[in-house]
C-alpha atoms as a PDB file:
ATOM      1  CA  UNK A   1      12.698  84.165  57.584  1.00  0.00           C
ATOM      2  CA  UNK A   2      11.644  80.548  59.013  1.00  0.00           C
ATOM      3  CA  UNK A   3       8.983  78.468  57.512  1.00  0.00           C
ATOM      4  CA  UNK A   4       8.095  75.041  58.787  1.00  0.00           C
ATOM      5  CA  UNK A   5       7.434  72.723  56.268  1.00  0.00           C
ATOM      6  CA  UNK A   6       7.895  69.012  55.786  1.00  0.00           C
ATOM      7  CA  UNK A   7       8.983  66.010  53.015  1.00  0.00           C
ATOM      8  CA  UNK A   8       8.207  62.473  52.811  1.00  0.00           C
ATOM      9  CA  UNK A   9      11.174  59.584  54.184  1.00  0.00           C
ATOM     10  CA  UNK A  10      10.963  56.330  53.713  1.00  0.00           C
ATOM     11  CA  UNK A  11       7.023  56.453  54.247  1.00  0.00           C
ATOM     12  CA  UNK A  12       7.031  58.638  57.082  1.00  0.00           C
ATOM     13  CA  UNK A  13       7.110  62.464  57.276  1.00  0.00           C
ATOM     14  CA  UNK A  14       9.730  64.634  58.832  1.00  0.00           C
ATOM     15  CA  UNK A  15       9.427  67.957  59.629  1.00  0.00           C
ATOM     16  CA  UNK A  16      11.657  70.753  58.206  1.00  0.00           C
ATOM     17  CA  UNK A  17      12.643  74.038  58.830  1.00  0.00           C
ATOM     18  CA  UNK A  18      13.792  76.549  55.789  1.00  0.00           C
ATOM     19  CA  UNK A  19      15.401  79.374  57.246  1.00  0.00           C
ATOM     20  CA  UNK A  20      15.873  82.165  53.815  1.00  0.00           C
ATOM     21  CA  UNK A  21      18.323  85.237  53.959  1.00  0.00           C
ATOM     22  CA  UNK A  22      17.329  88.171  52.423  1.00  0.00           C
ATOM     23  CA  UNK A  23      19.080  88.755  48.545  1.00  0.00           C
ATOM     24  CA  UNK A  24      18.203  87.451  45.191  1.00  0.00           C
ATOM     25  CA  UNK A  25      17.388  83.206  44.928  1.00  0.00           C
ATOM     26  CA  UNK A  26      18.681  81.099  44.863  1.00  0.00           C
ATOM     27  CA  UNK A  27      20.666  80.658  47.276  1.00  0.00           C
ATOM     28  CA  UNK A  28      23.469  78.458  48.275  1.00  0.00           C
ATOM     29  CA  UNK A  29      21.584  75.708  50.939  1.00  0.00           C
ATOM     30  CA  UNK A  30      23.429  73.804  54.304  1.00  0.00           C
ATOM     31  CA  UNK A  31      21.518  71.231  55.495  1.00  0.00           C
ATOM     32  CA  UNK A  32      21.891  70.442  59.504  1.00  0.00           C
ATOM     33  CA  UNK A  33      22.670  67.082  60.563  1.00  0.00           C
ATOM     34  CA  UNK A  34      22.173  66.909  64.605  1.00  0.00           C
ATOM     35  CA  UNK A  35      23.306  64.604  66.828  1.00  0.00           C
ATOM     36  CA  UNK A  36      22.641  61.472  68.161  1.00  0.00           C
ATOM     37  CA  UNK A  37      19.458  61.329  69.734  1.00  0.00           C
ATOM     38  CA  UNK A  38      19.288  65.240  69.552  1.00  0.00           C
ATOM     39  CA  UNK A  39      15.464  66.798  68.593  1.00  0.00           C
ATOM     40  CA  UNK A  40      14.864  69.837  66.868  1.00  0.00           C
ATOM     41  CA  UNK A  41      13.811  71.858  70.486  1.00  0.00           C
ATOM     42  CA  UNK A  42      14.864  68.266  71.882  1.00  0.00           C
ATOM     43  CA  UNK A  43      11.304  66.767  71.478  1.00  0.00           C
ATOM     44  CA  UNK A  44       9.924  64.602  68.726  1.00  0.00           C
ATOM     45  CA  UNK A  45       6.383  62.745  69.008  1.00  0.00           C
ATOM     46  CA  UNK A  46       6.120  59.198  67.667  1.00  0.00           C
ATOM     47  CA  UNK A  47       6.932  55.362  68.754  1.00  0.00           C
ATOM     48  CA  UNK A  48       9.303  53.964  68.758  1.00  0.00           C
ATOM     49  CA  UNK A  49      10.578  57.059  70.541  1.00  0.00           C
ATOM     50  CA  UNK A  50      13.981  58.125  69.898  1.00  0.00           C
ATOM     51  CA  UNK A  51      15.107  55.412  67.307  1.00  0.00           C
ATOM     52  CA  UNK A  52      18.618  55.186  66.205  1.00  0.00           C
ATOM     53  CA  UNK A  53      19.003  54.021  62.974  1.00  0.00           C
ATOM     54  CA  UNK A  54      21.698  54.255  60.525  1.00  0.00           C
ATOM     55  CA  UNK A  55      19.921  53.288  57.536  1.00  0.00           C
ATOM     56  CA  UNK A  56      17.419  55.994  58.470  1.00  0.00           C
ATOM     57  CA  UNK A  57      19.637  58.650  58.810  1.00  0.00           C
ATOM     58  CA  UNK A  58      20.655  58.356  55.070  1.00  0.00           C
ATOM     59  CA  UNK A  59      17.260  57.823  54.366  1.00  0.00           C
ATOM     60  CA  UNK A  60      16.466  61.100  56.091  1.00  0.00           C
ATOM     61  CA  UNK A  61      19.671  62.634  54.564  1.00  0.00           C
ATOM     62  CA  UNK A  62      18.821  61.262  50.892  1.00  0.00           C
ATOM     63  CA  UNK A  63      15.144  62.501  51.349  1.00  0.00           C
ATOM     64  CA  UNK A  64      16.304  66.230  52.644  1.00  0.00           C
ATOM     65  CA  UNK A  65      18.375  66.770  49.338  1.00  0.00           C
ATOM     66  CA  UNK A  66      16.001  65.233  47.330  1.00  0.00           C
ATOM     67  CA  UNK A  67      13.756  68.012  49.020  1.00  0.00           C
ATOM     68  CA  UNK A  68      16.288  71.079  48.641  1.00  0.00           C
ATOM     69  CA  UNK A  69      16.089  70.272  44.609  1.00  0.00           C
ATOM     70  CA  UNK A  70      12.098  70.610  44.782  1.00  0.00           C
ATOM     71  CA  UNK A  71      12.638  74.213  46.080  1.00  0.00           C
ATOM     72  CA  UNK A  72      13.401  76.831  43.274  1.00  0.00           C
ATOM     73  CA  UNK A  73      14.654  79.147  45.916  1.00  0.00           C
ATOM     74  CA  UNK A  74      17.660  76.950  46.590  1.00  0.00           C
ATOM     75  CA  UNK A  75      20.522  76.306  44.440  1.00  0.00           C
ATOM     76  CA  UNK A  76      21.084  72.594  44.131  1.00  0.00           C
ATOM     77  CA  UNK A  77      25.406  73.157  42.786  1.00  0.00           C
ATOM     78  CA  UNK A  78      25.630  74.918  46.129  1.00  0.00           C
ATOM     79  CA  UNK A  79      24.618  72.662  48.602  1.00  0.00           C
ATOM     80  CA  UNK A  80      26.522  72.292  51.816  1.00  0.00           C
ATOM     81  CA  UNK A  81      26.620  69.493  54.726  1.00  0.00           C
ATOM     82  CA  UNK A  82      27.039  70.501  58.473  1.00  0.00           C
ATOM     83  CA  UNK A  83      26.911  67.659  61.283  1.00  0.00           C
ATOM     84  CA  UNK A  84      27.687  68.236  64.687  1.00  0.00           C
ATOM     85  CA  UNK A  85      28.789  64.952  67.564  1.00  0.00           C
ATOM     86  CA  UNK A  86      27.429  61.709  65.966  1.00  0.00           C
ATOM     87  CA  UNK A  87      25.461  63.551  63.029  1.00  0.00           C
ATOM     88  CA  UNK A  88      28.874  64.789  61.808  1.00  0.00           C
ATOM     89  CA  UNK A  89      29.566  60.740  60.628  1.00  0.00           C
ATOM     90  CA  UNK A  90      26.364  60.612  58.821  1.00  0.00           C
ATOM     91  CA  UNK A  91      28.093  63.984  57.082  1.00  0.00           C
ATOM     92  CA  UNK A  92      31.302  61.962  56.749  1.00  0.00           C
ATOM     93  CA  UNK A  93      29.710  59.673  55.121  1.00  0.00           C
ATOM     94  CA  UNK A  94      27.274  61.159  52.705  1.00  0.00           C
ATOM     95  CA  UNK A  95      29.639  63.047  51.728  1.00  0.00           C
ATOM     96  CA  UNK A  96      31.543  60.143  50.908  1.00  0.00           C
ATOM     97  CA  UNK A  97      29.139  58.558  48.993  1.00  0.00           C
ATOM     98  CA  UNK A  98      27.561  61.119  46.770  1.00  0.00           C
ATOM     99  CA  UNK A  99      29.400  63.608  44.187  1.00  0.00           C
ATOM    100  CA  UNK A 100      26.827  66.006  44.310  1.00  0.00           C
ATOM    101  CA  UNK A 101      28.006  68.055  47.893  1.00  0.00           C
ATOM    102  CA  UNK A 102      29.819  71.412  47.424  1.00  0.00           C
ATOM    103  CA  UNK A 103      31.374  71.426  50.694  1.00  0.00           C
ATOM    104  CA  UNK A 104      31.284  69.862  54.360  1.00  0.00           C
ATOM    105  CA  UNK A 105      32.179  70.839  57.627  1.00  0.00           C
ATOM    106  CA  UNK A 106      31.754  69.067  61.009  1.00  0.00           C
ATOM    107  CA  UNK A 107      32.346  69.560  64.821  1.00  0.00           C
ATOM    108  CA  UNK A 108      33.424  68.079  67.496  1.00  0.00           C
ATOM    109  CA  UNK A 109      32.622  64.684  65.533  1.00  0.00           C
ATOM    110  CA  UNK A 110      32.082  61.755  66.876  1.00  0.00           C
ATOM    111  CA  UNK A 111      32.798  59.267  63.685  1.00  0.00           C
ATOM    112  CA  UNK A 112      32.907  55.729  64.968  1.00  0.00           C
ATOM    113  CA  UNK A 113      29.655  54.685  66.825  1.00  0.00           C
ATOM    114  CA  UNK A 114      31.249  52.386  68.807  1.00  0.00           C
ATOM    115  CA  UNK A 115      34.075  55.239  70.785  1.00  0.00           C
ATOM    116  CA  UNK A 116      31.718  56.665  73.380  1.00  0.00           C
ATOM    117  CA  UNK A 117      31.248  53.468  74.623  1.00  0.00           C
ATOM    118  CA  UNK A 118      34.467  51.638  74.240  1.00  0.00           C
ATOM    119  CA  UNK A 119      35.809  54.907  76.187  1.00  0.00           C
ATOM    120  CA  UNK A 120      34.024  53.433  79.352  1.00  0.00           C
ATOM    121  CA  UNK A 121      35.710  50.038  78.427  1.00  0.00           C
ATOM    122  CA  UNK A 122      34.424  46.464  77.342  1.00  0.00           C
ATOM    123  CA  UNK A 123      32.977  45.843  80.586  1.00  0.00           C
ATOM    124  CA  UNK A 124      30.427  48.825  80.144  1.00  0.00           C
ATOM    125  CA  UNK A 125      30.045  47.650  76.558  1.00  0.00           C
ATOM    126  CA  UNK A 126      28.941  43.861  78.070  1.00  0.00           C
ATOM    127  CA  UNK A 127      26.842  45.470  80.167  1.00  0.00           C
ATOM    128  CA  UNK A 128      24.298  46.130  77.346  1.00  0.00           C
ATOM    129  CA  UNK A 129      24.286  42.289  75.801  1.00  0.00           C
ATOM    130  CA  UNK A 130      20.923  41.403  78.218  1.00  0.00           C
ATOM    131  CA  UNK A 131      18.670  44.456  77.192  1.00  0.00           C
ATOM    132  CA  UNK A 132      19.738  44.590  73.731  1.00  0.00           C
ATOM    133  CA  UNK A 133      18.262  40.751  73.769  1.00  0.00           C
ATOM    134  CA  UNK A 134      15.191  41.540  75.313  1.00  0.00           C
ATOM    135  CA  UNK A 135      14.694  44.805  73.151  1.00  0.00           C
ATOM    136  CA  UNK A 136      15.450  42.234  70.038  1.00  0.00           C
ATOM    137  CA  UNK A 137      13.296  39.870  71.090  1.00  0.00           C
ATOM    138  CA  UNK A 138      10.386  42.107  72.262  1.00  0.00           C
ATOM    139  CA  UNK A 139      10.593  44.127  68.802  1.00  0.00           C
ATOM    140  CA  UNK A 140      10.208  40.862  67.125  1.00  0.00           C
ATOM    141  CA  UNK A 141       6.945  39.826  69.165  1.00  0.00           C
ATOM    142  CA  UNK A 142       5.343  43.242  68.030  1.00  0.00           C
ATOM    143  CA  UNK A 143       6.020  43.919  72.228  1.00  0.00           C
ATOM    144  CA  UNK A 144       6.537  47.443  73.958  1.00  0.00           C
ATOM    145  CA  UNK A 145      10.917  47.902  73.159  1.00  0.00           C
ATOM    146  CA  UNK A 146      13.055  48.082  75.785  1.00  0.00           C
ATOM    147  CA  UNK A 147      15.007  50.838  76.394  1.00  0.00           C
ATOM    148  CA  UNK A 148      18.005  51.843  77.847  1.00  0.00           C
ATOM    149  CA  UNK A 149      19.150  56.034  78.518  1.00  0.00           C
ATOM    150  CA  UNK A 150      21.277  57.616  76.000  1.00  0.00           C
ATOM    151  CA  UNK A 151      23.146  59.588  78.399  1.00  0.00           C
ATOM    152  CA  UNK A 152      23.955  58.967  82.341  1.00  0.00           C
ATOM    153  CA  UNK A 153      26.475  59.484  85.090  1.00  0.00           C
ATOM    154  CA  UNK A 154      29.682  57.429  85.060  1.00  0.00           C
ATOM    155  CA  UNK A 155      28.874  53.847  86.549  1.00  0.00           C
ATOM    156  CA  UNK A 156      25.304  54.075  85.027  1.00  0.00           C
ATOM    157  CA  UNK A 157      23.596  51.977  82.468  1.00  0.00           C
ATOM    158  CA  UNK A 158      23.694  54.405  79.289  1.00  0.00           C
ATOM    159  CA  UNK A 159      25.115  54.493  76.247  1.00  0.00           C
ATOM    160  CA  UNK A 160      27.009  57.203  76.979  1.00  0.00           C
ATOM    161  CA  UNK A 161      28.783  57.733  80.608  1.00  0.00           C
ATOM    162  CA  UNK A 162      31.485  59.320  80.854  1.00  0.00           C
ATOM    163  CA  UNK A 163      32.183  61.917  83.532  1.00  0.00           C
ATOM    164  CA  UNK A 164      30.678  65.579  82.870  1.00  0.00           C
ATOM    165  CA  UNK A 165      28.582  63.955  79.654  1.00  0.00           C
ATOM    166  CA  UNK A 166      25.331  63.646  81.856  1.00  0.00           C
ATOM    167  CA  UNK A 167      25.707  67.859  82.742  1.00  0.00           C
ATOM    168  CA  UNK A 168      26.833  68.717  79.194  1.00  0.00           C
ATOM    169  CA  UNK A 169      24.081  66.962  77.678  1.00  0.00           C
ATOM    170  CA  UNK A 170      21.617  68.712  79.608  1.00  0.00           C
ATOM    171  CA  UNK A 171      23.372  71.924  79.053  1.00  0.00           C
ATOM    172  CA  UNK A 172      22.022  71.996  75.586  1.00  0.00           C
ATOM    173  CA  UNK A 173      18.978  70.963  76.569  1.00  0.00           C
ATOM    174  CA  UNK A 174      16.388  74.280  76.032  1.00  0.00           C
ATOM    175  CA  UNK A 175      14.792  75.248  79.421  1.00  0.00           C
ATOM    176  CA  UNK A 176      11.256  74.081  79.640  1.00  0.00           C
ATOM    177  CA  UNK A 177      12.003  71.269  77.198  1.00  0.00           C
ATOM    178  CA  UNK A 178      11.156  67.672  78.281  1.00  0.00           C
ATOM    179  CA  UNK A 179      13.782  65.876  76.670  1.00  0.00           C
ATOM    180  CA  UNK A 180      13.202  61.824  76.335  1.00  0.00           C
ATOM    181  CA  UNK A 181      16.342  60.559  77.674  1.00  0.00           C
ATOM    182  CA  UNK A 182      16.153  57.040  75.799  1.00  0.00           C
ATOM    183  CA  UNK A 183      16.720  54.655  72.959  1.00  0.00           C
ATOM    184  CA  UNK A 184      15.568  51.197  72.134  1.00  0.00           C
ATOM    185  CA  UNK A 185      18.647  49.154  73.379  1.00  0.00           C
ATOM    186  CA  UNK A 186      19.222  47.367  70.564  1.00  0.00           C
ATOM    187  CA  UNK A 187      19.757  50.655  68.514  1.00  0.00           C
ATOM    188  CA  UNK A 188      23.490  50.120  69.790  1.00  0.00           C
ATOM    189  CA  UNK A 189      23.904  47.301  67.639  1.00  0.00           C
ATOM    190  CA  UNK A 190      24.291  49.175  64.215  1.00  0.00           C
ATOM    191  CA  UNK A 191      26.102  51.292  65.781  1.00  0.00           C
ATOM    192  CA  UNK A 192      28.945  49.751  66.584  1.00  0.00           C
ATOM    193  CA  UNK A 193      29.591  48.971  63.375  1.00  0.00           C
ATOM    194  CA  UNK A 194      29.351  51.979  61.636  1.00  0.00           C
ATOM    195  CA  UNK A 195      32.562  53.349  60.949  1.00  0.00           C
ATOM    196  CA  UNK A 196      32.712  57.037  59.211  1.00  0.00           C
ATOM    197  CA  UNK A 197      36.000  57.926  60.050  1.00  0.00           C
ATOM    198  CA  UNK A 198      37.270  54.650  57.379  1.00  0.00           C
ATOM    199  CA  UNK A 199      34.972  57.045  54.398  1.00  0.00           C
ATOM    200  CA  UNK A 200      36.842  60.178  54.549  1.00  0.00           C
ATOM    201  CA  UNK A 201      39.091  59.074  51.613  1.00  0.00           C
ATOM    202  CA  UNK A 202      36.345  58.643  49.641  1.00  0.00           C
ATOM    203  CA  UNK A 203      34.714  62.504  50.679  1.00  0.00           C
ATOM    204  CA  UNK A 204      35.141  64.632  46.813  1.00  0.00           C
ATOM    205  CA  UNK A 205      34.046  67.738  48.606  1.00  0.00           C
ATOM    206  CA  UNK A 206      36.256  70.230  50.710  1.00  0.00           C
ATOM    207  CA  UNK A 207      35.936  69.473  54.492  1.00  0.00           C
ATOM    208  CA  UNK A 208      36.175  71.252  57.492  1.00  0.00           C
ATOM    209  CA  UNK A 209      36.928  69.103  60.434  1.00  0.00           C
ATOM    210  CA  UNK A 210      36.489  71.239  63.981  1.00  0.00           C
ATOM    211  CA  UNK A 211      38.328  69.606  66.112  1.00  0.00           C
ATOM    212  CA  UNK A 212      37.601  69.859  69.969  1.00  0.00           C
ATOM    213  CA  UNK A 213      41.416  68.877  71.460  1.00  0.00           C
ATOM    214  CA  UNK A 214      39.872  67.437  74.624  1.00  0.00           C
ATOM    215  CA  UNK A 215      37.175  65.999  73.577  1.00  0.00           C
ATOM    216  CA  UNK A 216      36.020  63.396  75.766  1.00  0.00           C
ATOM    217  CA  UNK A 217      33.548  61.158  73.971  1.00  0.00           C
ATOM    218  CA  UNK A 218      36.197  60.487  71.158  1.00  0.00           C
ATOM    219  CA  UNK A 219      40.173  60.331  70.905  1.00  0.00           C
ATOM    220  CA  UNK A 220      40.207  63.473  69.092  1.00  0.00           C
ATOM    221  CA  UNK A 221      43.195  61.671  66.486  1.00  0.00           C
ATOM    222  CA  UNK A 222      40.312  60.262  65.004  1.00  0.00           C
ATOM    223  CA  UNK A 223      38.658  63.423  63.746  1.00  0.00           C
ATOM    224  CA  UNK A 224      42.723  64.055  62.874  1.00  0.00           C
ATOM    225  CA  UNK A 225      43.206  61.371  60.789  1.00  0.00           C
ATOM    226  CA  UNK A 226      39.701  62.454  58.971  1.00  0.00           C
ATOM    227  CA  UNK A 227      40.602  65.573  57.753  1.00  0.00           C
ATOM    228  CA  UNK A 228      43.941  64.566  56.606  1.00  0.00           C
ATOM    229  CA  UNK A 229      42.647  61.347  55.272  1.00  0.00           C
ATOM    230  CA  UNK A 230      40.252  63.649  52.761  1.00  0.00           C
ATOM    231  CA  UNK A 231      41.301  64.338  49.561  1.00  0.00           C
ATOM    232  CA  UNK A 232      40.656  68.096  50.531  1.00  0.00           C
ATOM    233  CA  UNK A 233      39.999  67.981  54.622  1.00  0.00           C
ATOM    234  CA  UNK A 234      41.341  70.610  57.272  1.00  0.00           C
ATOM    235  CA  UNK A 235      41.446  70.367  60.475  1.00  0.00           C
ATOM    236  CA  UNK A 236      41.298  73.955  62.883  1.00  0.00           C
ATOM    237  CA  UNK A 237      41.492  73.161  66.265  1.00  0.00           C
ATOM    238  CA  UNK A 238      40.087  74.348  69.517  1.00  0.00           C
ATOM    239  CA  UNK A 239      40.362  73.696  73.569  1.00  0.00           C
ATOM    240  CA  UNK A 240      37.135  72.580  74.249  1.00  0.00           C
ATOM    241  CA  UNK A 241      35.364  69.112  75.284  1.00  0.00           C
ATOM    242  CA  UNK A 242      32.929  67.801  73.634  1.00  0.00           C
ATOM    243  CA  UNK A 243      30.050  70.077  74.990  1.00  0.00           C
ATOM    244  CA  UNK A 244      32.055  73.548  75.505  1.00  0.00           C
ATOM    245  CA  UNK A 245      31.542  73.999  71.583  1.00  0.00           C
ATOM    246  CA  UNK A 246      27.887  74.729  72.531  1.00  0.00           C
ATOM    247  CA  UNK A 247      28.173  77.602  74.382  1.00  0.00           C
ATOM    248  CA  UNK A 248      29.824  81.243  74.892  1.00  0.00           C
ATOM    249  CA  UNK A 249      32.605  82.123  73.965  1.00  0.00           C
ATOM    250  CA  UNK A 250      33.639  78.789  71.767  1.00  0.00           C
ATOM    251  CA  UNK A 251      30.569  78.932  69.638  1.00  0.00           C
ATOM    252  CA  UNK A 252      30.903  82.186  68.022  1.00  0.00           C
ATOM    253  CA  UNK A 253      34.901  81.064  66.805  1.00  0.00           C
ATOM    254  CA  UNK A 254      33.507  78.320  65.793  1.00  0.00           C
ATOM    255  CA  UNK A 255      30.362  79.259  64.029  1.00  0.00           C
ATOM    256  CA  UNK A 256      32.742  82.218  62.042  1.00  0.00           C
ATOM    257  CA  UNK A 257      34.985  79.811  60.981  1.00  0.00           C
ATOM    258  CA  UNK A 258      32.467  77.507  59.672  1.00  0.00           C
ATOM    259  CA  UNK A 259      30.423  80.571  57.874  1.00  0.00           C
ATOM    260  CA  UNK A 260      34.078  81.728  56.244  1.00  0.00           C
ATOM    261  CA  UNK A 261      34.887  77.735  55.102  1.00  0.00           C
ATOM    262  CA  UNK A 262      31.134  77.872  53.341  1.00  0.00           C
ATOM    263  CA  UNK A 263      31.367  81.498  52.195  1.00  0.00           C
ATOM    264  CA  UNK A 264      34.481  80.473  50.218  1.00  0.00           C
ATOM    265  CA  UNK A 265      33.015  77.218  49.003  1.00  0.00           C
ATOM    266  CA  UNK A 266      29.203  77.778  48.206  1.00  0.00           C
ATOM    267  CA  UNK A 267      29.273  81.875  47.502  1.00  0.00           C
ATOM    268  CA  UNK A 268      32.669  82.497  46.385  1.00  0.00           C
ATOM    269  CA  UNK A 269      31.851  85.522  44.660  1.00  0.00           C
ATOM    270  CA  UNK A 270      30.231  87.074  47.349  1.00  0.00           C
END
């Protein structure tokens, strides 16, 4: 059973969904961390639309398990982190810096903010110096931001371009769904700083690390290096890009293997 509720964040209010199995409470809890720039249904209301923020995101993340410990249905020992693409370093990193996660798991991560970019060189990188400016600058007057697209076809101004990201991005993209395609440009700025891959020897909890082996947003030795890096990290690996763990038939190996890592780590005597 799904019920749509919500909690308060940093003075706003986001909107949750608590999905319940049947069986006694409480139960063992994973909260989802999505992607960057990914909507629940791909569609969120509000200005500035689509802000990314990495503050925020812990914010978010802080104010979600605060939630979880309001609910009596939920055990708060068993609590579980799954992030998926860019939400899996705001896992990485969470996990890193609080004691209280039973377990973690993440796929095809994407744990610096600055790789999809530097993967389409320095030159695309430059290319963003004049909006980010203008988006500064404009923020700072109180003006409309300036925004660039998250995702485009190679040669195009977005923060992501490489080849087959612009189709794969849309292929998770729910039909009917109107998906803003855009973030204030200077949203890349915190970004490229933000390293979640340097955290993992800090992460307590066991971590899963699903590892796409062509990934093409990331060099997949990265999300390596993570899982050995962590005190108790794996890493299972898989032939898929970055997108191919979306869909048939690489989604159901990896969605098993993440429901038999938190089986064994929240439920164990299940």
């Amino acid at each position: 059973m799904t019920t749509r509720m919500t909690f308060p964040s940093g003075g706003e209010t986001c909107a949750a969904w608590l999905t319940l199995p049947d069986g006694e409470a409480p139960h063992p809890v994973i909260l989802l961390v999505h992607g960057g720039g990914a909507v629940h249904a791909m569609k969120l209301d509000g200005e500035p639309r689509q802000l990314m923020n990495v503050r925020r995101y812990f914010e978010d993340i802080d104010a979600a398990l605060a939630f979880i410990r309001t609910r009596p249905e939920l055990d708060p020992k068993r609590i579980g982190l799954w992030g998926t693409s860019f939400g899996a370093s705001h896992v990485v990193a969470t996990a890193a810096r609080r004691c209280d996660i039973a377990a973690a798991a993440v796929q095809c991560p994407i744990l610096q903010g600055r790789a999809p970019a530097l993967r389409s060189g320095l030159l695309h990188l430059a290319r963003f110096t004049v909006p980010m400016i203008s988006d500064l600058t404009r923020a700072a007057l109180g003006l409309a931001r300036r925004y660039v697209p998250i995702v485009g076809r190679p040669g195009e101004l977005a923060f992501v371009n490489r080849p087959g990201a612009y189709e794969g991005w849309y292929s998770v993209v729910p039909p009917g769904t109107a998906f803003d395609n855009r973030v204030p440009a200077s949203a890349g700025l915190s970004l490229l700083f933000y390293d979640a891959a340097s955290m993992a020897r800090r992460v307590r909890c066991p971590l899963l690390v699903c590892v796409s082996d062509r990934e093409d947003l990331m060099d997949p030795a990265i999300a390596v290096r993570v899982a050995a890096d962590a005190p108790r990290g794996v890493a299972r690996h898989y032939p898929a890009d970055h997108f191919e763990v979306y869909h048939a038939p690489m989604v159901e190996r990896l969605v098993a293997d993440q429901i038999a890592f938190f089986t064994d780590h929240l439920d164990p005597g299940r």
